[in-house]
Each structure stands twice: as C-alpha cells, then as structure tokens.
C-alpha atoms as a PDB file:
ATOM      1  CA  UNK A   1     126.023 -21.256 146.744  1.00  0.00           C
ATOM      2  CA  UNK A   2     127.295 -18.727 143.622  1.00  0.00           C
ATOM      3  CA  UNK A   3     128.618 -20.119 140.903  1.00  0.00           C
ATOM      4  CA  UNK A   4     132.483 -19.737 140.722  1.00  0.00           C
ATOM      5  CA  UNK A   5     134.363 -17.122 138.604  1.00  0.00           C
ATOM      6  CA  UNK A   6     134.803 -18.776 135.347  1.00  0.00           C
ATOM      7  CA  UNK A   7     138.738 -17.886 133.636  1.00  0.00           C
ATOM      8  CA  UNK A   8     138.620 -15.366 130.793  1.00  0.00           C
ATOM      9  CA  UNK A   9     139.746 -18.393 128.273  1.00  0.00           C
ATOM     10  CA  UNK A  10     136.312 -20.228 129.790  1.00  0.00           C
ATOM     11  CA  UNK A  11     134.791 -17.050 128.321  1.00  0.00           C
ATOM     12  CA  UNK A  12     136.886 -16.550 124.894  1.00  0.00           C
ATOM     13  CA  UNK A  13     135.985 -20.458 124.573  1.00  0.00           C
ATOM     14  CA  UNK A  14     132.195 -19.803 125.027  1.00  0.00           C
ATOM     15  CA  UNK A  15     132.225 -16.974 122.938  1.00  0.00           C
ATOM     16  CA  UNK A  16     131.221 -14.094 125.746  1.00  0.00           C
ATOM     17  CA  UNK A  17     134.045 -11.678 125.088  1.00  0.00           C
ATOM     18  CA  UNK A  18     133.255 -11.552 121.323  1.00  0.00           C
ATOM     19  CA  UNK A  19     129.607 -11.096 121.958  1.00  0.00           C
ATOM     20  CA  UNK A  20     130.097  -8.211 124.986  1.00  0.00           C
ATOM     21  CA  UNK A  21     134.176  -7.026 124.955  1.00  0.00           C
ATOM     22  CA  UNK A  22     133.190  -4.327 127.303  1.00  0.00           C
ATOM     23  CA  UNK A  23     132.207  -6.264 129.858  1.00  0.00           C
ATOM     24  CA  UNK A  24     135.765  -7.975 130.224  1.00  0.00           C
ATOM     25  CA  UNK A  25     138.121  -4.766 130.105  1.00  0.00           C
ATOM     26  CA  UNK A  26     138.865  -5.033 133.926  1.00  0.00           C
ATOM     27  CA  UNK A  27     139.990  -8.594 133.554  1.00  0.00           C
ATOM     28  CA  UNK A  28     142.834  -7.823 130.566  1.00  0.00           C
ATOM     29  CA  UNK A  29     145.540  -8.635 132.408  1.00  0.00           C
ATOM     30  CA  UNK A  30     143.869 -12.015 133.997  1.00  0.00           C
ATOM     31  CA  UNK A  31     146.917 -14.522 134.314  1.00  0.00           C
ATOM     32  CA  UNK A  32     146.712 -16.968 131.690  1.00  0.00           C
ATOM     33  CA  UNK A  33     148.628 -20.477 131.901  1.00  0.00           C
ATOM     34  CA  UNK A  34     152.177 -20.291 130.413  1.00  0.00           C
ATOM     35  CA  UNK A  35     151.735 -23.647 128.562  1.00  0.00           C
ATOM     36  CA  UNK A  36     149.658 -26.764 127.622  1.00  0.00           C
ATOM     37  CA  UNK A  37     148.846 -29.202 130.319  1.00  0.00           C
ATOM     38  CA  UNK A  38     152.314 -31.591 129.949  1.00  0.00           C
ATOM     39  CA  UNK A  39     152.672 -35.497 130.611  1.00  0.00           C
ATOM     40  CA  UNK A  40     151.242 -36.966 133.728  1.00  0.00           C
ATOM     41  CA  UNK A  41     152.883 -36.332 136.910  1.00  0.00           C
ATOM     42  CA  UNK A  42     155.688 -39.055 137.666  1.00  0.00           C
ATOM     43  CA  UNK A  43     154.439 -39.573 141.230  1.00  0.00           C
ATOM     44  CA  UNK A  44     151.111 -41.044 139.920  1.00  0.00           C
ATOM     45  CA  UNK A  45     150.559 -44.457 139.968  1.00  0.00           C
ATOM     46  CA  UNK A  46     149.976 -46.600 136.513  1.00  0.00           C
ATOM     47  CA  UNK A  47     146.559 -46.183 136.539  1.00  0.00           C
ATOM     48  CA  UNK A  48     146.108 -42.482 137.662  1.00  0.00           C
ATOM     49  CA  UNK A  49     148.417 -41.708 134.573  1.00  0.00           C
ATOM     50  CA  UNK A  50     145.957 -43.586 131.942  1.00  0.00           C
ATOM     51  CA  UNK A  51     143.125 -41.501 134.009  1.00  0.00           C
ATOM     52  CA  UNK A  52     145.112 -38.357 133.001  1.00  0.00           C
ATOM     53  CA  UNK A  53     145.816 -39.175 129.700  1.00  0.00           C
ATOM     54  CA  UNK A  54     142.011 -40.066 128.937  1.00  0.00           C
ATOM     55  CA  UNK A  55     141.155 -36.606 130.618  1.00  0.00           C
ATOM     56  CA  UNK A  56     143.730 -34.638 128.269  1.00  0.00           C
ATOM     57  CA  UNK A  57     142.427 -36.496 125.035  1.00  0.00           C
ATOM     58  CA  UNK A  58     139.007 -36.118 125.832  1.00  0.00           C
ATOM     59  CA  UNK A  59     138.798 -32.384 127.264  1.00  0.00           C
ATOM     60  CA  UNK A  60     137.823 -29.343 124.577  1.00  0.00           C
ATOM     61  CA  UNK A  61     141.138 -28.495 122.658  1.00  0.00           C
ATOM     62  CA  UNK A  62     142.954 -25.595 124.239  1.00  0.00           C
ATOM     63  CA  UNK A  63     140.754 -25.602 127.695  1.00  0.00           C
ATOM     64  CA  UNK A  64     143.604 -27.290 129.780  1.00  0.00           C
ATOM     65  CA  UNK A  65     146.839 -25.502 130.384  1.00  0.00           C
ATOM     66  CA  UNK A  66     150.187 -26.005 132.544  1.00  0.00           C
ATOM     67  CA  UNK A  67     147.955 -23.929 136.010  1.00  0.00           C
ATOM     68  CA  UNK A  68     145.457 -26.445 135.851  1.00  0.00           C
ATOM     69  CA  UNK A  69     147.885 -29.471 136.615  1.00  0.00           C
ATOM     70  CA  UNK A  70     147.174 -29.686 140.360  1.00  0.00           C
ATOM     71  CA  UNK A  71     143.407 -29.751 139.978  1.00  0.00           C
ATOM     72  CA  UNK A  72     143.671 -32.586 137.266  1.00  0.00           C
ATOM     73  CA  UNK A  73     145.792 -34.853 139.625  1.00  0.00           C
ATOM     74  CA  UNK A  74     143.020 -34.567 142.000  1.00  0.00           C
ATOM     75  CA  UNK A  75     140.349 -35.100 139.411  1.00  0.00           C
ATOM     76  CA  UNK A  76     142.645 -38.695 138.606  1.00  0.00           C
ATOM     77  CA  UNK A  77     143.563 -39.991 141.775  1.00  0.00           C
ATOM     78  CA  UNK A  78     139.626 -39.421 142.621  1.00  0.00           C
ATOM     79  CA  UNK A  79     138.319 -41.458 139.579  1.00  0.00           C
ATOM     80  CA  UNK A  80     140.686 -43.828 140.033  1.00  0.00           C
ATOM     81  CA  UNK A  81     139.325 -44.455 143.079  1.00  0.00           C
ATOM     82  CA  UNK A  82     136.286 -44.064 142.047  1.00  0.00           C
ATOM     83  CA  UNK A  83     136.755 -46.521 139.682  1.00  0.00           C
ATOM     84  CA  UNK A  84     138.056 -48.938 141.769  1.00  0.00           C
ATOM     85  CA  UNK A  85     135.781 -48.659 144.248  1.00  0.00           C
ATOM     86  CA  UNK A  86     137.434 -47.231 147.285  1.00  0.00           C
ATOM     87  CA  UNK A  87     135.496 -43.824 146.416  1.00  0.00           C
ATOM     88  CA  UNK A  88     132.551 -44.509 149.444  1.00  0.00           C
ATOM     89  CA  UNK A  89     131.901 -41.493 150.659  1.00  0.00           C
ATOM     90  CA  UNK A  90     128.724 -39.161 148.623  1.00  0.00           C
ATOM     91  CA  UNK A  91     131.616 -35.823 149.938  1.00  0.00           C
ATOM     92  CA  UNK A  92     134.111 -37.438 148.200  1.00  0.00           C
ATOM     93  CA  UNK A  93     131.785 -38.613 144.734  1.00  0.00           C
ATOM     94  CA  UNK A  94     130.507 -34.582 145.118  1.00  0.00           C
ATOM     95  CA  UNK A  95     134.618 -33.743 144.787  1.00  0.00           C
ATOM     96  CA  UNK A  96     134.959 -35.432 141.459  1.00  0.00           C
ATOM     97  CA  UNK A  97     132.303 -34.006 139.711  1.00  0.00           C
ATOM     98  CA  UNK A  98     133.391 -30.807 141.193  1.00  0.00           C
ATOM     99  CA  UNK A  99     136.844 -31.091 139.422  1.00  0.00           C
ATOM    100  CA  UNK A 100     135.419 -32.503 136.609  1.00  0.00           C
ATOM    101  CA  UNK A 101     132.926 -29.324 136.319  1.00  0.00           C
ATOM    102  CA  UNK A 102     136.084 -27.000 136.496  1.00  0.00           C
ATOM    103  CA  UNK A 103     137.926 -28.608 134.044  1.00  0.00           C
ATOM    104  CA  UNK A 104     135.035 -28.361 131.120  1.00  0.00           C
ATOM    105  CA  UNK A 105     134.453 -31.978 131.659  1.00  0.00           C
ATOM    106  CA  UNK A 106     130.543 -32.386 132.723  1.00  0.00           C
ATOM    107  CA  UNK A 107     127.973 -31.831 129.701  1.00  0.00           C
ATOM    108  CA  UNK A 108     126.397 -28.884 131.486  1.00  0.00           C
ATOM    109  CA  UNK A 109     129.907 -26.705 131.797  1.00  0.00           C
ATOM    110  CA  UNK A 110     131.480 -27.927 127.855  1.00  0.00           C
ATOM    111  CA  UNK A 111     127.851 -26.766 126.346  1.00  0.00           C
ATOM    112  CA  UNK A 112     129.255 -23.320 127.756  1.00  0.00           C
ATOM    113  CA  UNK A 113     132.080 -23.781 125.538  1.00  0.00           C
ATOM    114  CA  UNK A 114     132.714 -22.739 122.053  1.00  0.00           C
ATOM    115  CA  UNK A 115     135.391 -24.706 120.384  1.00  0.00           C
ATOM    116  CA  UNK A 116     135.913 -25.148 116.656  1.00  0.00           C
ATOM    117  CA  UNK A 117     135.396 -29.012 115.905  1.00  0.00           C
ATOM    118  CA  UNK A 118     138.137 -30.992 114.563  1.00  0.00           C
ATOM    119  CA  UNK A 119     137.993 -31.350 111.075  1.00  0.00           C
ATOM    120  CA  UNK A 120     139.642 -34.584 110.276  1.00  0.00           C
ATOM    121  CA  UNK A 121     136.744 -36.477 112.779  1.00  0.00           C
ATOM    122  CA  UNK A 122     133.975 -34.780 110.417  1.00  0.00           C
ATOM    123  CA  UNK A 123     131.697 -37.470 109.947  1.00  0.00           C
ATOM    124  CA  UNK A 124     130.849 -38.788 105.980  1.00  0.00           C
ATOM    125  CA  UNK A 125     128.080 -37.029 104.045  1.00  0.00           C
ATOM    126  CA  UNK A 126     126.396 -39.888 103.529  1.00  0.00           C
ATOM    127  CA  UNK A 127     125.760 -40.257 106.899  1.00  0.00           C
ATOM    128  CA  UNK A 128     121.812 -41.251 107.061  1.00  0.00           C
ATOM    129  CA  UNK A 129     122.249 -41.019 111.276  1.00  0.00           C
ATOM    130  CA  UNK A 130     124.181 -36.894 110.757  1.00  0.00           C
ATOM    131  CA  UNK A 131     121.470 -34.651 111.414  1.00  0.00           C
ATOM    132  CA  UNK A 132     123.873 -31.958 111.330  1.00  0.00           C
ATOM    133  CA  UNK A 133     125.151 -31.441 108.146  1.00  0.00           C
END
C-alpha cells in the first residue's frame, strides 16, 4: 500500500522544501488550514475532551491546524475507547494508530519532522544524564 501524500507544512516541518524548493513549485497554492486546532468539540464526552487536550499539548508545535479537527475527534473517541477497553477489534486498534500516524503522533512520522525545540524546557547544563548539549 503507498504511503499517503504528506501536506506541504509536513514537508516545511521536516525540512524538505528548504533542502529541494524545486521539487514543491506545483504544490504553491496547496490549501493550508485557516487557524490553530481550537478547544475540543462540545459534543465530546468528558473524557474524549481530556484525550484531545493531551493530543494538542503533546503534538509538534504548529503541526495541528483548524482542517485537521475531524480527524482528531476520531483519533479521541478511538483512544478513549481504547482506553477503556471497548476498543476489541485489531481493524479498529489499526484505525488509531492510523490517525495517530497522520497527525505526527507515532515516533516513526514526528522523526520526519523538524520543529525548533522549546526553549524554556531546555534541560540544565549540569545535566550528567544530557548527552546532547
């Protein structure tokens, strides 16, 4: 099965259209979402809306926008089931990691990603455990 069409922010993110800007001309005028991803749905229940607000906090800064709304309110009301247990079926488990894969969430599709890292969680220089500074 291909691989599906990643969005050109996917590829300003990952750092593809400053490496190879010719290969992206066709795809200029790409819609791009009109805002940032906004509070939870009201129709969610209590618990889908602390699975969407642990989804916003924890996905790469500027990945999720207002167009990806529908696919996150799938992605919650699956873990929530998933969570709770009512996920049974191996289709359904496939689904969620699916979403989750669009959305930048799995390690394999955010180590595509290029995103500055947030300054003020910059961990101490005397860190003996920091192998990166």
């Amino acid at each position: 099965m291909p691989a599906h069409r990643k969005s050109i922010e996917a590829h300003e993110l990952s750092g593809a259209i400053a490496k190879n800007p010719k290969r992206f001309t066709q795809r200029k005028a790409e819609p791009r979402p009109a805002s940032a991803i906004g509070p939870a749905p009201k129709h969610l229940n209590k618990e889908e809306k602390a699975v969407w607000k642990e989804i916003v906090d924890c996905a790469p800064a500027g990945s999720l926008g207002s167009s990806d709304r529908i696919i996150l309110e799938v992605v919650c009301r699956l873990t929530q089931a998933f969570r709770s247990g009512t996920l049974s079926r191996a289709s359904e488990v496939a689904q969620l990691m699916n979403g989750l894969g669009r959305l930048g969430l799995s390690p394999a599709d955010r180590a595509k990603l290029n995103v500055e890292p947030d300054q003020s969680s910059k961990p101490a220089e005397s860190d003996p455990y920091n192998f990166l500074n």
